[in-house]
Protein backbone atom coordinates (compact mmCIF):
# COMPACT_ATOMS: atom_id res chain seq x y z
CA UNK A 1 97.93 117.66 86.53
CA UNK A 2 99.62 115.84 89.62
CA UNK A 3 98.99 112.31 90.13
CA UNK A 4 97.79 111.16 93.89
CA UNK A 5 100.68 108.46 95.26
CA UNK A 6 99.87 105.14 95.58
CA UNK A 7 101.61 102.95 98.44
CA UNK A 8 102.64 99.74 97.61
CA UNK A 9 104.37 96.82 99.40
CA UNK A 10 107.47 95.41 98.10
CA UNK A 11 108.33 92.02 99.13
CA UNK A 12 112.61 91.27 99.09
CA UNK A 13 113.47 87.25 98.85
CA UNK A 14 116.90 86.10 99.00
CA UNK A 15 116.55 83.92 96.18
CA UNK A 16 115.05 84.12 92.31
CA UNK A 17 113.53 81.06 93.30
CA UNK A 18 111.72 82.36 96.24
CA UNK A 19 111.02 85.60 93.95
CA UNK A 20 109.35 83.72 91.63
CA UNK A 21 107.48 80.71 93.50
CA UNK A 22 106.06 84.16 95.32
CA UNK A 23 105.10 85.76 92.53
CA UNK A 24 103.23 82.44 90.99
CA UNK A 25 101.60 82.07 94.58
CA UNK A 26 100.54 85.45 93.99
CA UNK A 27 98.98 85.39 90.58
CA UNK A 28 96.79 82.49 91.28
CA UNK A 29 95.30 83.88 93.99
CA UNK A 30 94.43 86.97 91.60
CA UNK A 31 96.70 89.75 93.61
CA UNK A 32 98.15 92.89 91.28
CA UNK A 33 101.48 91.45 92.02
CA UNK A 34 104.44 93.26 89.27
CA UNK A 35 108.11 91.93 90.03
CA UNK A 36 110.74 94.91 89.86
CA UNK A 37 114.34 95.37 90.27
CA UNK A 38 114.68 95.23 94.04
CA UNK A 39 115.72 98.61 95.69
CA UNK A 40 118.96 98.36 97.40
CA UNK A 41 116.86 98.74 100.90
CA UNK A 42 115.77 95.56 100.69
CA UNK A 43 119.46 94.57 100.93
CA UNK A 44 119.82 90.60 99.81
CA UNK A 45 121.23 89.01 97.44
CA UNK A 46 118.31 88.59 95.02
CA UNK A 47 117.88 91.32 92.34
CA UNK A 48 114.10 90.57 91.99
CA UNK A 49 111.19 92.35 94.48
CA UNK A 50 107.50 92.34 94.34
CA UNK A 51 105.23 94.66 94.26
CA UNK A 52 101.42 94.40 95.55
CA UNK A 53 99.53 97.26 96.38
CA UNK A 54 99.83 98.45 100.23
CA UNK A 55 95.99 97.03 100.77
CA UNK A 56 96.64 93.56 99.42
CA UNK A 57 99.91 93.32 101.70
CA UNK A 58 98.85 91.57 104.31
CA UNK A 59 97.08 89.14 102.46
CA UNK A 60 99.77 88.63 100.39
CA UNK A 61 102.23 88.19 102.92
CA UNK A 62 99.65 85.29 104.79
CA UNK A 63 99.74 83.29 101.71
CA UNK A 64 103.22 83.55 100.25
CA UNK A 65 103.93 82.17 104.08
CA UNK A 66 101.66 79.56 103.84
CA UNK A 67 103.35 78.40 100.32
CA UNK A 68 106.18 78.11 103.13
CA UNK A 69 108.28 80.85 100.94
CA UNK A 70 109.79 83.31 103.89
CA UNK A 71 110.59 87.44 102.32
CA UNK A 72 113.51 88.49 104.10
CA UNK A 73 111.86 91.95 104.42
CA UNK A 74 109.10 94.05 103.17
CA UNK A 75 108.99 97.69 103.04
CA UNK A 76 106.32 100.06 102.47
CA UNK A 77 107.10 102.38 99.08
CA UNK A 78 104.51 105.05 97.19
CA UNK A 79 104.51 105.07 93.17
CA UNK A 80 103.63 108.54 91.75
């Protein structure tokens, strides 16, 4: 049985810190936020991503920004 993908948004920080202030930012506001090893597209030198799922990107992305925590990039991945 095959498995539909799911996209997901994956948030790259040049810092831990940033990594994980984003990721607390994240929680309280109740997104399904998992940190992962970042993929080397994110390029960076922090070895920590998030992941939210694609529909909760935006929103994420507006309030780890208003925490005044900047993602150096974000790229769009699916999880099968």
């Amino acid at each position: 049985m095959s498995r539909t993908p799911r996209s997901f948004a994956v948030f790259g920080f040049q810092s831990t810190h940033d990594a994980l202030a984003a990721e607390d930012v994240l929680r309280d506001i109740g997104a399904e936020v998992v940190p992962i090893p970042a993929p080397s597209l994110l390029g960076g030198r922090c070895g920590i991503a998030l992941r939210v799922p694609e529909l909760q990107a935006e929103m994420a992305l507006s309030e780890i920004k208003r925490n005044e925590i900047e993602p150096i990039r974000i790229i769009l991945m699916d999880d099968v």
